[in-house]
PDB file of N, CA and C in Angstrom:
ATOM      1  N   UNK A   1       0.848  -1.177   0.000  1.00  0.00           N
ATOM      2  CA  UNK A   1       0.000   0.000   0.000  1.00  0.00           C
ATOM      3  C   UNK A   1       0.890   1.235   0.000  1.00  0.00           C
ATOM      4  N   UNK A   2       0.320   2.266  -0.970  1.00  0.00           N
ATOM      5  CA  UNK A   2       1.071   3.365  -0.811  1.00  0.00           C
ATOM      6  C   UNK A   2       1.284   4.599   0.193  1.00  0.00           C
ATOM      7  N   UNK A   3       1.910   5.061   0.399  1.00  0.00           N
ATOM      8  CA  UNK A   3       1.781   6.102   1.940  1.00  0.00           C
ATOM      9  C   UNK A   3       1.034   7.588   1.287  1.00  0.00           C
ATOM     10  N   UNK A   4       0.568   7.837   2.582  1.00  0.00           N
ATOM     11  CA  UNK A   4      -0.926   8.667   2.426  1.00  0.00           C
ATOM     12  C   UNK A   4      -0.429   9.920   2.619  1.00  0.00           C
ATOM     13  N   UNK A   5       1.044  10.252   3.576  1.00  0.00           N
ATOM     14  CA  UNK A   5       1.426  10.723   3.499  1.00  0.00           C
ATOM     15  C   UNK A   5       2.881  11.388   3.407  1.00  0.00           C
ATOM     16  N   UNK A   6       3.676  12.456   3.641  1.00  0.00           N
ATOM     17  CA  UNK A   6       4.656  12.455   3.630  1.00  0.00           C
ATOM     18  C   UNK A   6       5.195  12.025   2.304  1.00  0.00           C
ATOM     19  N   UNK A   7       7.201  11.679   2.545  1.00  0.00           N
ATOM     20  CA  UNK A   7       7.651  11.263   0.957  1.00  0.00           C
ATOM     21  C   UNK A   7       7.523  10.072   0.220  1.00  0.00           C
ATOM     22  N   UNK A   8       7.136  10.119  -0.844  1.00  0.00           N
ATOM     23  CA  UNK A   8       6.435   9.203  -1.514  1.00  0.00           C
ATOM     24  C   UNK A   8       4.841   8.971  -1.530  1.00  0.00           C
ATOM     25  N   UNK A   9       4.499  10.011  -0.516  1.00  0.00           N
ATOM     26  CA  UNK A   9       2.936  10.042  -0.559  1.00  0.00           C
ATOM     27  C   UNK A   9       2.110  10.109  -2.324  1.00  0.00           C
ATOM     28  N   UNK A  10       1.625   9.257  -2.415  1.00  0.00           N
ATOM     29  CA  UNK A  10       0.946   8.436  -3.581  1.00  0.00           C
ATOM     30  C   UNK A  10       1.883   8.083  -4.828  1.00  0.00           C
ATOM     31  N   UNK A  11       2.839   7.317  -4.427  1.00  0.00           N
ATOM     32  CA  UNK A  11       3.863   6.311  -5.322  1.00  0.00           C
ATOM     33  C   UNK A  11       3.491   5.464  -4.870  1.00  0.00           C
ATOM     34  N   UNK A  12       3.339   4.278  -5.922  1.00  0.00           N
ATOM     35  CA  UNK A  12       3.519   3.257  -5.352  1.00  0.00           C
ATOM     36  C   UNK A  12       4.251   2.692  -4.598  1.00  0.00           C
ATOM     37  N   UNK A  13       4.209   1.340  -4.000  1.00  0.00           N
ATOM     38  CA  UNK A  13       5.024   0.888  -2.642  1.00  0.00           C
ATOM     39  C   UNK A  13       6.308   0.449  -3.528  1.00  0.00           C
ATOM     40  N   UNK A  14       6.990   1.354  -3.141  1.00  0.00           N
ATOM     41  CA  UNK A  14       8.467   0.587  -3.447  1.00  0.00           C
ATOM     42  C   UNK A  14       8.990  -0.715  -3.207  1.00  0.00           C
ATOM     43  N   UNK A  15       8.116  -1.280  -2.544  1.00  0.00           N
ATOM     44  CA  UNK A  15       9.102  -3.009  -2.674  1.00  0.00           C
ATOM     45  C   UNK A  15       8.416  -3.576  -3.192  1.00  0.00           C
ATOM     46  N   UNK A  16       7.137  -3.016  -3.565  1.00  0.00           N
ATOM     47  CA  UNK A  16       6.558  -3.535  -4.966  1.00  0.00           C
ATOM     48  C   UNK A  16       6.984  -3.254  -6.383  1.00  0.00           C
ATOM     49  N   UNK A  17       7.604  -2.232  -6.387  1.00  0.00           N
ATOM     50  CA  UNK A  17       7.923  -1.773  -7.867  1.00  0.00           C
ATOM     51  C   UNK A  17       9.288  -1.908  -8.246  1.00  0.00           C
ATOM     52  N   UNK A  18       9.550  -1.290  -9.674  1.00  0.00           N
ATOM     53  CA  UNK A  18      10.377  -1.869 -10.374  1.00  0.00           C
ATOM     54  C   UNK A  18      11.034  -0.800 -11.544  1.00  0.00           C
ATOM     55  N   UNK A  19      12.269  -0.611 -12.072  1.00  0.00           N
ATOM     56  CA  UNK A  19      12.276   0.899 -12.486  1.00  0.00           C
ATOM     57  C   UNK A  19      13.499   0.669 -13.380  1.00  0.00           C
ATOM     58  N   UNK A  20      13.231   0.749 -15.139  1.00  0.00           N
ATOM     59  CA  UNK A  20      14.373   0.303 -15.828  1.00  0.00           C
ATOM     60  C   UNK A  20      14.701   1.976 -16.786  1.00  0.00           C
ATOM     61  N   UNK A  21      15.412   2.535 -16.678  1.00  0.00           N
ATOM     62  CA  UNK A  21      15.974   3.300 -16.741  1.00  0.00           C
ATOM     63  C   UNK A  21      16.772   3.675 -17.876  1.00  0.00           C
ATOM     64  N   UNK A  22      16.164   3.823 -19.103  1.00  0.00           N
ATOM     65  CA  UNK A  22      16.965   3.932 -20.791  1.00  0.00           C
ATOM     66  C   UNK A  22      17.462   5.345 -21.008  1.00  0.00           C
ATOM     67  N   UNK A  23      19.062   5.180 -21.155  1.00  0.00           N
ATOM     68  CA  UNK A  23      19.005   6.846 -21.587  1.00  0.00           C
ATOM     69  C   UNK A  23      20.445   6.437 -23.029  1.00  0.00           C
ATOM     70  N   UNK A  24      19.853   6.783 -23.763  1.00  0.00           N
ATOM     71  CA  UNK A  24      20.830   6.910 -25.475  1.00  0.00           C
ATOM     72  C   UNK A  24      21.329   8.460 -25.455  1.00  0.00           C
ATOM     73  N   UNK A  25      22.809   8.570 -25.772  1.00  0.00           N
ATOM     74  CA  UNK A  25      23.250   9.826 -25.541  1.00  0.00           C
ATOM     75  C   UNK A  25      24.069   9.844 -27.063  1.00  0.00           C
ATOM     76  N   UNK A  26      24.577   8.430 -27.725  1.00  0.00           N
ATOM     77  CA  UNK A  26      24.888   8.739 -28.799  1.00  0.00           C
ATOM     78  C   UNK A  26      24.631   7.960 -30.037  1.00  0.00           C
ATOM     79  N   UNK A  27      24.270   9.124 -30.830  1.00  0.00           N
ATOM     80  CA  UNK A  27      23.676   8.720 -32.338  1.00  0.00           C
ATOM     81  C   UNK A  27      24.218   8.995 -33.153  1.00  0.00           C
ATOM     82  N   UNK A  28      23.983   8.275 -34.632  1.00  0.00           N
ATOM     83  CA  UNK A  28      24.750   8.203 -35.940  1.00  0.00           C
ATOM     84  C   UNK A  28      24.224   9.291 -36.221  1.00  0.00           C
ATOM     85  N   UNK A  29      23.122   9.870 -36.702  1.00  0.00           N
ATOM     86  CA  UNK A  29      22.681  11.118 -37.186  1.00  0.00           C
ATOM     87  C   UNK A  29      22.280  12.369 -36.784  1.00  0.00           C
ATOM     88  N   UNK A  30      22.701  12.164 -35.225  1.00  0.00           N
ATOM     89  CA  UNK A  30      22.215  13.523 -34.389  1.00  0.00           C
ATOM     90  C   UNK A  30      23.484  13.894 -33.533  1.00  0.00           C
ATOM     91  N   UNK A  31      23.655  14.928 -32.558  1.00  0.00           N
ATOM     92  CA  UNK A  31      24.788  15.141 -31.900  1.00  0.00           C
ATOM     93  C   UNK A  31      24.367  14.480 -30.848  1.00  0.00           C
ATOM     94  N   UNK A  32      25.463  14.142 -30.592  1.00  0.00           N
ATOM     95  CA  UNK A  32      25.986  13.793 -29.390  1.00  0.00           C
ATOM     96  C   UNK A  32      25.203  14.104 -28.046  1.00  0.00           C
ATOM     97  N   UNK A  33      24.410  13.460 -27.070  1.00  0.00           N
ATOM     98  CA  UNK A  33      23.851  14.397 -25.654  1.00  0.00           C
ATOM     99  C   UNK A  33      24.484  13.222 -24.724  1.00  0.00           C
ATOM    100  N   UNK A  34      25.431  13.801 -24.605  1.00  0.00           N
ATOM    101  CA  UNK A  34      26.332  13.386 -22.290  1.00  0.00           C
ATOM    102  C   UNK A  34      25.386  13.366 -21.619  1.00  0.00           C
ATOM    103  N   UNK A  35      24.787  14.712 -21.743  1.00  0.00           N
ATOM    104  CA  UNK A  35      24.391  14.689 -20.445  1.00  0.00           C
ATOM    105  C   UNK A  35      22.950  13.738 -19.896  1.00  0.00           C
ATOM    106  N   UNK A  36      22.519  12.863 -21.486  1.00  0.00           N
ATOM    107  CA  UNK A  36      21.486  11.982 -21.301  1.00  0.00           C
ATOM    108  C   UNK A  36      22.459  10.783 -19.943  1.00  0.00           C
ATOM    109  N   UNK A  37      23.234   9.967 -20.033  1.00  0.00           N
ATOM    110  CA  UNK A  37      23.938   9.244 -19.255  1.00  0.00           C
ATOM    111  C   UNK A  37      24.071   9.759 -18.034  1.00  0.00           C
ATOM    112  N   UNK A  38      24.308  11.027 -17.456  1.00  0.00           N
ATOM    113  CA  UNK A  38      24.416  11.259 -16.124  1.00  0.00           C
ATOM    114  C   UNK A  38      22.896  11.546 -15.385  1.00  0.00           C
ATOM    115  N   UNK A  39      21.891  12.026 -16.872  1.00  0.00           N
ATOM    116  CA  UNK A  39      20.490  12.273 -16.009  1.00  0.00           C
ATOM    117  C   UNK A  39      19.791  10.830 -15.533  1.00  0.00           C
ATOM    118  N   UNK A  40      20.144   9.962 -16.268  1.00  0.00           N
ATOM    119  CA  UNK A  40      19.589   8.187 -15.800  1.00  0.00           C
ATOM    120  C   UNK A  40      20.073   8.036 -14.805  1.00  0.00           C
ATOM    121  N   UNK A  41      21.198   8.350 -14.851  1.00  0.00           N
ATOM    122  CA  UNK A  41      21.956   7.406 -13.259  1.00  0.00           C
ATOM    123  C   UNK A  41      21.314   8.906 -11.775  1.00  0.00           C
ATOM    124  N   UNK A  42      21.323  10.100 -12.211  1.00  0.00           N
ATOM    125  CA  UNK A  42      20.742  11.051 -11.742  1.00  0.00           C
ATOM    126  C   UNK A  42      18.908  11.069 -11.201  1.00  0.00           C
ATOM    127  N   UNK A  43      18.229  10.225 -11.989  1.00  0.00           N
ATOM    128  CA  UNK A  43      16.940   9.995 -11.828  1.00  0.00           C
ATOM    129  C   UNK A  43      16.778   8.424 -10.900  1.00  0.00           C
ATOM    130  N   UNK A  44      18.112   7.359 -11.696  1.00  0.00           N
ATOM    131  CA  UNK A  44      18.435   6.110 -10.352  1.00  0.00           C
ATOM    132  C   UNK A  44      18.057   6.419  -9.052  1.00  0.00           C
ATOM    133  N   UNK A  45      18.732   7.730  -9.137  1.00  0.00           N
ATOM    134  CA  UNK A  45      19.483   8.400  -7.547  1.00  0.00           C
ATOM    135  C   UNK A  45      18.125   8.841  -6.657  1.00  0.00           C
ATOM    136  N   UNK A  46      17.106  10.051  -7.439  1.00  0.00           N
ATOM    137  CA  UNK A  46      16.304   9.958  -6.835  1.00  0.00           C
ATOM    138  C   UNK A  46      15.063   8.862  -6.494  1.00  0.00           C
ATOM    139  N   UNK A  47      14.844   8.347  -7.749  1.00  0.00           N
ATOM    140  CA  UNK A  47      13.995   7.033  -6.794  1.00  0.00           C
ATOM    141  C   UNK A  47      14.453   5.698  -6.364  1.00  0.00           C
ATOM    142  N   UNK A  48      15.794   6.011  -6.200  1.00  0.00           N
ATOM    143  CA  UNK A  48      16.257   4.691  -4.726  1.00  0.00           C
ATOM    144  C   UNK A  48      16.559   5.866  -3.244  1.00  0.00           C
ATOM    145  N   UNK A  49      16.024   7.311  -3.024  1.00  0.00           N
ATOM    146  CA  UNK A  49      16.453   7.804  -2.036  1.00  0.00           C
ATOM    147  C   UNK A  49      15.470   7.561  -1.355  1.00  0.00           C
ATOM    148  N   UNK A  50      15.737   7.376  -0.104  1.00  0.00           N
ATOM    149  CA  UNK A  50      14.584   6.850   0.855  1.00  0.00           C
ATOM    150  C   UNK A  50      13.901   8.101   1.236  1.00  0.00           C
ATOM    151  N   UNK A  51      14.055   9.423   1.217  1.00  0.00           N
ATOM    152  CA  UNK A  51      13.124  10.500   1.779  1.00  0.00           C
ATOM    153  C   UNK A  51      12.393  10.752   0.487  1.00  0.00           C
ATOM    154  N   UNK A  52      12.951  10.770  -0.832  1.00  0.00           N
ATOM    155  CA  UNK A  52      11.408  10.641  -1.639  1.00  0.00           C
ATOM    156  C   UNK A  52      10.618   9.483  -2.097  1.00  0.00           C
ATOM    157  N   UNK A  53      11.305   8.439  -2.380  1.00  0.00           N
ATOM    158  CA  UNK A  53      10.268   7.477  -3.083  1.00  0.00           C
ATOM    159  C   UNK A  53      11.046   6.188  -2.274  1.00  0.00           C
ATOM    160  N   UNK A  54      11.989   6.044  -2.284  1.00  0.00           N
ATOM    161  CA  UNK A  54      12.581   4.451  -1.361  1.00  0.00           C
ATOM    162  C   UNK A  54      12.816   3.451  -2.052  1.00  0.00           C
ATOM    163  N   UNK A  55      12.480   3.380  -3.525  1.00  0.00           N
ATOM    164  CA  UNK A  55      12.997   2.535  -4.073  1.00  0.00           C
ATOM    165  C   UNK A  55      14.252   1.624  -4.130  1.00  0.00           C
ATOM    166  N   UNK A  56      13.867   0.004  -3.277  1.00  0.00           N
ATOM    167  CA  UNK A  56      15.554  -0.540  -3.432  1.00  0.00           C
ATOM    168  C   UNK A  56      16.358  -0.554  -4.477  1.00  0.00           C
ATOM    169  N   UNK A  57      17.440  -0.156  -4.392  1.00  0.00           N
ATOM    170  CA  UNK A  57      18.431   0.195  -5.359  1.00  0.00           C
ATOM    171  C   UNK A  57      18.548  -0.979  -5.960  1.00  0.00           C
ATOM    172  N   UNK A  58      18.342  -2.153  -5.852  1.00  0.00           N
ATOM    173  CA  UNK A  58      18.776  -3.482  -6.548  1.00  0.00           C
ATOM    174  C   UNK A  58      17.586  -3.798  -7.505  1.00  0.00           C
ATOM    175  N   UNK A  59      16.520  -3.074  -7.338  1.00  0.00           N
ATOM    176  CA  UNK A  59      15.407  -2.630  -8.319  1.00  0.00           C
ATOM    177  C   UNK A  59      15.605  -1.578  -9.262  1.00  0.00           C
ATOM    178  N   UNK A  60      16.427  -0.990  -9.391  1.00  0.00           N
ATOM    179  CA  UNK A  60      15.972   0.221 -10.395  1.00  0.00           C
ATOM    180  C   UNK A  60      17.467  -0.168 -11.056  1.00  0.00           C
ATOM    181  N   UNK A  61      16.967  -0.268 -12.383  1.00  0.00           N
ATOM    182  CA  UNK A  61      17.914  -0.561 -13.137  1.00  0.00           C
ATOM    183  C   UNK A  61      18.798   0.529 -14.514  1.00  0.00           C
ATOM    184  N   UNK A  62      19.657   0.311 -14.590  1.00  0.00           N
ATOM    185  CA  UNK A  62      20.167   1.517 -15.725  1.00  0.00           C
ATOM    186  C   UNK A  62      20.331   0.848 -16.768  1.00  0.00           C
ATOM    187  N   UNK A  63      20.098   1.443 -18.421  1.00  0.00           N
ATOM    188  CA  UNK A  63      20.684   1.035 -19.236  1.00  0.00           C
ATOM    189  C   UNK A  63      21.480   2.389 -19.857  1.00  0.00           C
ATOM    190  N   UNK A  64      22.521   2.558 -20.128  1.00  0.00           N
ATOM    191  CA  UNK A  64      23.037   3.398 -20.580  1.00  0.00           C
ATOM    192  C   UNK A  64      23.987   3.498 -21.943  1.00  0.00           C
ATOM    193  N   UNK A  65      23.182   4.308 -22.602  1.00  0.00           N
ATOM    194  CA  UNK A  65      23.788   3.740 -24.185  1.00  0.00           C
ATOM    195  C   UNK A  65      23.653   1.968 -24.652  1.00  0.00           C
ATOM    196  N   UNK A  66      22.324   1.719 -24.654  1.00  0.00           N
ATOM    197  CA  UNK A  66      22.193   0.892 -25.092  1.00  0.00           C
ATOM    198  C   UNK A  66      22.499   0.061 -26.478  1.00  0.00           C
ATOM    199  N   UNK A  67      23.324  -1.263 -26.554  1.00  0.00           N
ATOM    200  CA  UNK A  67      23.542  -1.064 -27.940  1.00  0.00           C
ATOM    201  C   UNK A  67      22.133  -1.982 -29.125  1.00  0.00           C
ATOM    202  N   UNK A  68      22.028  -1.301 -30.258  1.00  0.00           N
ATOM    203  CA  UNK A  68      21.306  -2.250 -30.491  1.00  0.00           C
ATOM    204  C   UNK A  68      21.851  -3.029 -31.884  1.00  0.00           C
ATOM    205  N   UNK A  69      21.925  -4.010 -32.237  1.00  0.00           N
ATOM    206  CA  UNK A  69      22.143  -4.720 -33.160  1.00  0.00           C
ATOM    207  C   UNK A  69      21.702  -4.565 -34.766  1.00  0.00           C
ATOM    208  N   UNK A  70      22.142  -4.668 -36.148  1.00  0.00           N
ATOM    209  CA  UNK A  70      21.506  -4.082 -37.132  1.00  0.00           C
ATOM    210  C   UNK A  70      21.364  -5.520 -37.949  1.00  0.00           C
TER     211      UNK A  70
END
């Protein structure tokens, strides 16, 4: 159940949930964005912090620069 109040008040229950995290920073036909890679691991950060959302960190997952196959 989610908390009614305070942080995380109406997120779901974090040890219920689950959080996969895609950020592509480089492409063949566009420039370059860095700073996509530090905002994933940056957004990790806030929902595994326990004063806003509590998400266990062994739940929220990163992919960063994913590769994909042609």
């Amino acid at each position: 159940m989610s908390n009614v109040a305070g942080p995380g008040a109406g997120l779901p229950d974090p040890r219920a949930s689950r959080a996969v995290l895609v950020g592509v920073s480089d492409y063949t036909a566009l420039e370059e964005l860095p700073a996509v890679g530090n905002n994933v691991e940056t957004l990790r950060n806030v929902f595994t912090d326990s004063d806003l959302w509590g998400l266990p960190s062994w739940t929220a997952v990163t992919a960063a620069a994913p590769y994909r196959a042609e």
